[in-house]
Protein backbone atom coordinates (compact mmCIF):
# COMPACT_ATOMS: atom_id res chain seq x y z
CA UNK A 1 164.59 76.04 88.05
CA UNK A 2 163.16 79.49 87.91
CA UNK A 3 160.91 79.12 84.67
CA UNK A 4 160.80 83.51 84.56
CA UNK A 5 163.03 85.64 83.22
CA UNK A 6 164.15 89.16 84.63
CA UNK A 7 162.52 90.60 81.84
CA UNK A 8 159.86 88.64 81.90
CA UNK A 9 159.44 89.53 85.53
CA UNK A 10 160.02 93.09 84.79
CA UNK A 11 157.22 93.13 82.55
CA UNK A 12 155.07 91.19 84.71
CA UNK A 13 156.23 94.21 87.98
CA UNK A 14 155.12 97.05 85.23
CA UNK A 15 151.66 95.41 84.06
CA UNK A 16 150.69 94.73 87.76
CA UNK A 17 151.70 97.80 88.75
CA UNK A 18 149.84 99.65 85.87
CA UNK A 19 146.46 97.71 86.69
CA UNK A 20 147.05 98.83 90.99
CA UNK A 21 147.41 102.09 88.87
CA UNK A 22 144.21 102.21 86.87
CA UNK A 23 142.30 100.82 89.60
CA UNK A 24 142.96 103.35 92.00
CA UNK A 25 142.56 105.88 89.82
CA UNK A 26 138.68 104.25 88.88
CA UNK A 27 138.22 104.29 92.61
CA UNK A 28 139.01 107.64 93.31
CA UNK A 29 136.65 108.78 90.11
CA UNK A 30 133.15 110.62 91.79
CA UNK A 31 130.41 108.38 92.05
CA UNK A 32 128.04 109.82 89.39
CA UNK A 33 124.15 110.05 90.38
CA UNK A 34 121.47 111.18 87.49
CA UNK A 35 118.45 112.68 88.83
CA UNK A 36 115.57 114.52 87.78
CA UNK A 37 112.78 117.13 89.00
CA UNK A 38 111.13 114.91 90.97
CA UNK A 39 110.39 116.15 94.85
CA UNK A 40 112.08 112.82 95.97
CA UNK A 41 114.97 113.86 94.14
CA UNK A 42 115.83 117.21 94.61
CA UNK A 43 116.76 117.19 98.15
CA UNK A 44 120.63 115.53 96.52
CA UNK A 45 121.12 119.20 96.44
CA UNK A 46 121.19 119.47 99.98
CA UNK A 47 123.81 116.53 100.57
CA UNK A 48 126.09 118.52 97.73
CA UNK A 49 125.33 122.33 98.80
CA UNK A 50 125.46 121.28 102.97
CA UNK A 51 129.00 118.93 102.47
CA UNK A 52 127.30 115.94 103.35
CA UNK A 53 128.85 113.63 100.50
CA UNK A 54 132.36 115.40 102.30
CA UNK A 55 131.52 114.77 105.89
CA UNK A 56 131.36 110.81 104.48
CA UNK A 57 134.52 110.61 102.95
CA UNK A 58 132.93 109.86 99.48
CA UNK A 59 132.76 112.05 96.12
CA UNK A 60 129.47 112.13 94.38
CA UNK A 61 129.03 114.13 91.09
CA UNK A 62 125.15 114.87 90.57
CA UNK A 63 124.09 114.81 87.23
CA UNK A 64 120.66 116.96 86.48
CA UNK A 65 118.05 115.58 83.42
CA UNK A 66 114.89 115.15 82.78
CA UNK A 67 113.52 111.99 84.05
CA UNK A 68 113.24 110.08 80.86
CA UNK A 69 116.90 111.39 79.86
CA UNK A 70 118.14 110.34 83.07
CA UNK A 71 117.52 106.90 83.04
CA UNK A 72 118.72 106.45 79.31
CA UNK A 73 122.14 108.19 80.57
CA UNK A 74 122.14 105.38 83.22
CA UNK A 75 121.05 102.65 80.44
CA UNK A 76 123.63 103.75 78.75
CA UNK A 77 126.48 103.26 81.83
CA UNK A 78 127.11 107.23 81.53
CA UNK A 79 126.04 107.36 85.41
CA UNK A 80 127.01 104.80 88.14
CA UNK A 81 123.22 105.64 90.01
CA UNK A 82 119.82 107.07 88.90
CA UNK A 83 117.33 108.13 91.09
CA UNK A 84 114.23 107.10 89.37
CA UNK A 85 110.65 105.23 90.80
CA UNK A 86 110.93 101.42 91.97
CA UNK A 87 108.42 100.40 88.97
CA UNK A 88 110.26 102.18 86.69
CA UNK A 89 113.45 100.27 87.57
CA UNK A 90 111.89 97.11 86.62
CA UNK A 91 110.96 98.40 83.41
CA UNK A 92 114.80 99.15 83.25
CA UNK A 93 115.88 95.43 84.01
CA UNK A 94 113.11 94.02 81.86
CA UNK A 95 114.50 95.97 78.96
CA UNK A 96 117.89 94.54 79.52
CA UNK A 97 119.67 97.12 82.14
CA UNK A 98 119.90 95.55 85.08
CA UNK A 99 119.81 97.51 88.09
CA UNK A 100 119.83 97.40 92.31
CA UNK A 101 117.82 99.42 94.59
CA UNK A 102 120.24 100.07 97.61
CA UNK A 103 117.75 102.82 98.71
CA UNK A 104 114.38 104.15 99.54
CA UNK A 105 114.10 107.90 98.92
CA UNK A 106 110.31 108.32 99.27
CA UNK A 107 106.78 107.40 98.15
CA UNK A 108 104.21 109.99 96.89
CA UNK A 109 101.61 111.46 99.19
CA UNK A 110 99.65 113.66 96.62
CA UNK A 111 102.36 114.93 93.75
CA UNK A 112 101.45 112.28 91.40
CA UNK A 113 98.42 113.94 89.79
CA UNK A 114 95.52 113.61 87.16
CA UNK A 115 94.65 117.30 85.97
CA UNK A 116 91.39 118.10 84.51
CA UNK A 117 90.32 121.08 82.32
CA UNK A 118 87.21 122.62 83.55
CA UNK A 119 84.02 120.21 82.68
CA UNK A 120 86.17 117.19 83.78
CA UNK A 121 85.26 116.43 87.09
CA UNK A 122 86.43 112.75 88.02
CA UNK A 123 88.58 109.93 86.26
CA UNK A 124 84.99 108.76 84.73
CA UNK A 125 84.61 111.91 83.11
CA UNK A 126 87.79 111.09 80.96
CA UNK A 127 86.34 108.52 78.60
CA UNK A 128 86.78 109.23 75.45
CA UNK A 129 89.12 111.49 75.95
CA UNK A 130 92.77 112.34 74.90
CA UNK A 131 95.25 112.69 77.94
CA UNK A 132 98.75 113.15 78.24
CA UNK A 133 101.30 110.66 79.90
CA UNK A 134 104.92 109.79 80.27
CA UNK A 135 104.20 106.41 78.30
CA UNK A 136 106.00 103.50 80.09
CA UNK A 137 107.08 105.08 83.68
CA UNK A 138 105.60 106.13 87.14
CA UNK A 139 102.95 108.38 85.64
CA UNK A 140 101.96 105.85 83.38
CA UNK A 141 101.03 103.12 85.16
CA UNK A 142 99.03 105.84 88.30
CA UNK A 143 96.94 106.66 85.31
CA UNK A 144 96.41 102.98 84.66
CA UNK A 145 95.27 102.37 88.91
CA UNK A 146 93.43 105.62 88.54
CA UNK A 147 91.55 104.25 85.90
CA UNK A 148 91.14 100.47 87.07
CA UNK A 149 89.75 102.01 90.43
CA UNK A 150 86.73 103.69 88.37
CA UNK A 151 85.84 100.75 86.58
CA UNK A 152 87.53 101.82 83.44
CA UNK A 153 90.37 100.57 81.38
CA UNK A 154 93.54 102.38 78.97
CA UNK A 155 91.26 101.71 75.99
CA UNK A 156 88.64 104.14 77.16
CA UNK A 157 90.89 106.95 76.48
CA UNK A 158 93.40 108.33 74.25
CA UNK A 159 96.73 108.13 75.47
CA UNK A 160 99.43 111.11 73.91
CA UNK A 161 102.88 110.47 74.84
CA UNK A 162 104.38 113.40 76.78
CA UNK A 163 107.10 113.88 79.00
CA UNK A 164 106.67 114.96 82.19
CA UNK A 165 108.52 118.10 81.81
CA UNK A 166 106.49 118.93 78.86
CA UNK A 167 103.06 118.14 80.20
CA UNK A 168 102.28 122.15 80.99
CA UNK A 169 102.43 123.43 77.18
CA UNK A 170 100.83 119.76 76.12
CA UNK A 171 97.88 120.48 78.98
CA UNK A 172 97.39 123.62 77.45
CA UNK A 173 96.67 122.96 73.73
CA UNK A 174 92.75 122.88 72.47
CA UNK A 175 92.82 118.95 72.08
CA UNK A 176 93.71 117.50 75.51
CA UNK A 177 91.48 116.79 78.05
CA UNK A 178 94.03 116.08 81.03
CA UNK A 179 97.10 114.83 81.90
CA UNK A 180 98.80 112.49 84.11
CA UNK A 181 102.08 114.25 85.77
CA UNK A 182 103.88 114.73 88.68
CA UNK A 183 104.79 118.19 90.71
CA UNK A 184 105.89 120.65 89.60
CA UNK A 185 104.89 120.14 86.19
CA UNK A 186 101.78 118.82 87.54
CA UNK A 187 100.94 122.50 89.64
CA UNK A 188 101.88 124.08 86.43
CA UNK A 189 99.62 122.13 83.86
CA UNK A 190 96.96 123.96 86.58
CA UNK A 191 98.40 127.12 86.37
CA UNK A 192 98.05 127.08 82.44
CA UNK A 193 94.49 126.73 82.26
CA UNK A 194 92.14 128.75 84.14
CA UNK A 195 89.45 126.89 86.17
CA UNK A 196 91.17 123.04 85.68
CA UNK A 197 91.77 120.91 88.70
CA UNK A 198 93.11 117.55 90.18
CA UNK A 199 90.69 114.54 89.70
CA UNK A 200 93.14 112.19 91.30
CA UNK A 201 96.51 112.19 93.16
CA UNK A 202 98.54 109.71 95.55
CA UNK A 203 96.97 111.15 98.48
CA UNK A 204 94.09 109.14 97.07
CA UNK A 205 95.84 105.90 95.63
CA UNK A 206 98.19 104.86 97.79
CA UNK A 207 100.84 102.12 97.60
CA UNK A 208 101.61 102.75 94.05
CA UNK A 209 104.48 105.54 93.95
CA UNK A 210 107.93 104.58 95.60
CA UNK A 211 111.11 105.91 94.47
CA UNK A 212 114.71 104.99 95.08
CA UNK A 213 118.60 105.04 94.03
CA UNK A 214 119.07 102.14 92.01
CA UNK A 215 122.94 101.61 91.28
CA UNK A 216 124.44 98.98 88.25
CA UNK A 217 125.61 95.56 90.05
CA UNK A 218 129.15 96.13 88.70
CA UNK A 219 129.43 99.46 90.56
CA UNK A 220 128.11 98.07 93.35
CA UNK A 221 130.25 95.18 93.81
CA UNK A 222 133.41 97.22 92.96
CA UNK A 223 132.41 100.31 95.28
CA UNK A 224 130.26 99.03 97.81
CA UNK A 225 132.22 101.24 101.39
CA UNK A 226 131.50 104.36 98.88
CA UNK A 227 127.45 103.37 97.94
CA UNK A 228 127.19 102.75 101.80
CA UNK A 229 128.75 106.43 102.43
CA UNK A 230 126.15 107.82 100.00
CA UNK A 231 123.21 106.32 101.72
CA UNK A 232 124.58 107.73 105.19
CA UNK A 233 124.57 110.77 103.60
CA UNK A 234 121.13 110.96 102.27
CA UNK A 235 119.32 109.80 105.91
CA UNK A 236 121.81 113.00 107.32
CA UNK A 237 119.31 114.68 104.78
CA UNK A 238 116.75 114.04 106.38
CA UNK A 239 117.73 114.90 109.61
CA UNK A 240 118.65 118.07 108.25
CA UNK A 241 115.38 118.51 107.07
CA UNK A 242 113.45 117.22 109.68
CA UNK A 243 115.57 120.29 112.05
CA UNK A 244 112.63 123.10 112.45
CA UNK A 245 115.48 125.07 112.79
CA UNK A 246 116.43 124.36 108.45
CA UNK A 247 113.47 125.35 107.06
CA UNK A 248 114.32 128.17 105.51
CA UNK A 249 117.28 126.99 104.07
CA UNK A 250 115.98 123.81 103.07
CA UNK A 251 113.21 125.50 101.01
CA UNK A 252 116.12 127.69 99.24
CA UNK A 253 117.77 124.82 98.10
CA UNK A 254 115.42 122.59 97.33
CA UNK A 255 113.29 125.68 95.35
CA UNK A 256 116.99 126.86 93.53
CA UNK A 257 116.91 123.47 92.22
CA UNK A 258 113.71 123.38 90.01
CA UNK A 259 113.13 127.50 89.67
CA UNK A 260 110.95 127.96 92.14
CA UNK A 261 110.54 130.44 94.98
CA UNK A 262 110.30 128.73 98.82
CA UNK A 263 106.98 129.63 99.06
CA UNK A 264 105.74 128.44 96.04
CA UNK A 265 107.76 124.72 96.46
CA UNK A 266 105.90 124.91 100.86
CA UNK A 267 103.02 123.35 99.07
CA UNK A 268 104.60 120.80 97.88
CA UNK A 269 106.68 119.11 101.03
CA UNK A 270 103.78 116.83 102.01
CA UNK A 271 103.09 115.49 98.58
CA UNK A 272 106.03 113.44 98.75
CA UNK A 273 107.19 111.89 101.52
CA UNK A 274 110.86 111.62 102.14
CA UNK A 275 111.77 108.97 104.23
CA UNK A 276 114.54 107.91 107.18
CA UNK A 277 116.41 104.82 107.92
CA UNK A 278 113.44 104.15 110.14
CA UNK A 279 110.61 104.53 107.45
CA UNK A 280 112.49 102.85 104.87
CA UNK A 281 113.04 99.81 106.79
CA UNK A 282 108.93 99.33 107.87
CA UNK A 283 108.28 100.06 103.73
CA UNK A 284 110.64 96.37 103.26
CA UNK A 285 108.03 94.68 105.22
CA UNK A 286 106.50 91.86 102.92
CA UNK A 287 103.78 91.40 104.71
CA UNK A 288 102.76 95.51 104.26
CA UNK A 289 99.72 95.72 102.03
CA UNK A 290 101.18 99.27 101.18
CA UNK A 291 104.90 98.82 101.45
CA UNK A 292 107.50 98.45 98.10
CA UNK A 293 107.17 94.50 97.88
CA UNK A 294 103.56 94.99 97.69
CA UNK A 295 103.62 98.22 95.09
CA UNK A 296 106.05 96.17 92.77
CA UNK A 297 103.81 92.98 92.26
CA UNK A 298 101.18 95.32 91.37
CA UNK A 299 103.25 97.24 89.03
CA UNK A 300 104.83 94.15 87.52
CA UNK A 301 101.35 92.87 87.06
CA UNK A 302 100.00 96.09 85.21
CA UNK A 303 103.24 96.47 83.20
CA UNK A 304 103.38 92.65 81.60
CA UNK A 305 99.27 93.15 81.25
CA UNK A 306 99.98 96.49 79.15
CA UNK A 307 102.70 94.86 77.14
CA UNK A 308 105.51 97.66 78.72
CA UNK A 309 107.25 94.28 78.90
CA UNK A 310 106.48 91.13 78.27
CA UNK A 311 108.17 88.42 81.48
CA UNK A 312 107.27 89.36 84.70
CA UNK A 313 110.33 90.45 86.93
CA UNK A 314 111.54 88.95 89.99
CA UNK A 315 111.81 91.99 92.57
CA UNK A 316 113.63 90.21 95.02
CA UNK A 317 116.95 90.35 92.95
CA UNK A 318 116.28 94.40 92.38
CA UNK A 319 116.68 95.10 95.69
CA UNK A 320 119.69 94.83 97.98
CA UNK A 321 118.42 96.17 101.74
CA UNK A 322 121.35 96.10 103.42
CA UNK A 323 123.33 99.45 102.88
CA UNK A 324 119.53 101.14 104.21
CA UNK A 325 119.77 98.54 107.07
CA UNK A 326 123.63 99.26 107.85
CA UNK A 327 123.29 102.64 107.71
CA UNK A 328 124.74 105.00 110.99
């Protein structure tokens, strides 16, 4: 005997019916990406501004913040990505957000930088001193390797807490010494004091800076085809920026983005290096004494050491390669 009623079935039609509804409708909502001023970042503006998200047949709303901002949005599940450095999105899973890299963007190659009024000439020069940092992210722990590679530890210095977008009008007051930053705030902490200059960049200390797109595992198991569209679109980035033909344009957008001019953001292309499918794939390599796997352990090491957290973090379930490896 048929243990339903029509109503009962009726009921049972509407409610399924509803939840085909509601998920459709979460499907079709645009994938929502924070990012920040970071050179690794920026060039999202070209996949929005050149159609690329459109020529993959996925809808991608970028959200702009500063970087701290940006991954507190994400903590707090108002984003479905962040663009943010790999180090830093360890410090996000060891403070309870959970997170998956489905992407290399870049690593730096001389925009992480330690800037020195005049008088300061080298990382030794800074004991003693107060500098400012982005307590707890990327910058943080470059000052740290800066610093362990001259013999010195964070207790030989003053640390004042500063975000990175700040670190120009922080650079400039009477009582700090230097400051730990990336471009552009980095070039403009320079530009605010006459006669200052780098003492230390990622040209220098390699194997420290990666950065990626980090995505929440729920969004990721629920909208995998679409993460997979957005990581096609970022290597047609590249391409598009790798074209000599581009240039100009490239340097319009990416400039627009951060209130620049093109010629004052030239400069800055080789400080970070952007990378392809290609690259990406050789910086998964274990066994690479300067690939990610490599730049983690020593940034989960420093972290737990400097009580940013206190358990180390295993790496290997931050990271899902194969949307970079499936890539077309």
């Amino acid at each position: 005997m048929n243990r339903f009623r029509p109503q009962t079935i009726r009921r049972y039609v509407i409610a399924l019916t509803g939840a085909l509804v509601l998920s459709a409708a979460s499907r079709a909502e645009p994938l929502k990406i924070a990012y920040s001023d970071w050179m690794g970042y920026v060039p999202w503006d070209i996949a929005a501004r050149k159609g690329f998200f459109e020529k993959r047949g996925v809808e991608v709303e970028l959200k702009w913040f500063e970087y701290m901002p940006a991954m507190d949005a994400f903590a707090a599940g108002q984003v479905d990505g962040l663009s943010v450095a790999a180090s830093d999105a360890m410090v996000l899973t060891a403070t309870g957000t959970r997170n998956i890299m489905i992407m290399i963007h870049d690593y730096g190659n001389g925009n992480d930088q330690i800037v020195a009024k005049p008088g300061i000439n080298s990382v030794k020069d800074l004991k003693g001193k107060k500098v400012s940092v982005e307590i707890g992210v990327i910058s943080h722990i470059f000052l740290l390797k800066a610093l362990e590679e001259n013999g010195m530890t964070e207790s030989d210095i003053t640390l004042v807490n500063t975000p990175n977008a700040q670190a120009p009008q922080v650079f400039a007051s009477d009582e700090i010494a230097a400051a730990s930053c990336w471009q552009p705030a980095s070039g403009q902490a320079l530009a605010s004091v006459a006669g200052s200059k780098v003492i230390a960049s990622s040209a220098e200390i390699q194997g420290v800076v990666f950065d990626g797109l980090v995505v929440s595992p729920q969004t990721l198991r629920a909208r995998r085809d679409d993460w997979q569209k957005v990581v096609n679109a970022w290597y047609d980035v590249m391409e598009f920026m790798r074209d000599p033909a581009n240039e100009d344009e490239v340097l319009q957008i990416l400039a627009d983005r951060i209130a620049m001019t093109p010629e004052q953001y030239r400069p800055l292309l080789p400080g970070t290096y952007l990378c392809n499918k290609e690259e990406s794939l050789k910086l998964l390599d274990k066994a690479n004494p300067t690939g990610l796997y490599a730049a983690q352990s020593v940034a989960d090491e420093f972290f737990v050491k400097n009580k940013v957290y206190e358990t180390p973090v295993n790496f290997d379930r931050g990271i899902d390669e194969s949307l970079m490896r499936n890539a077309d």
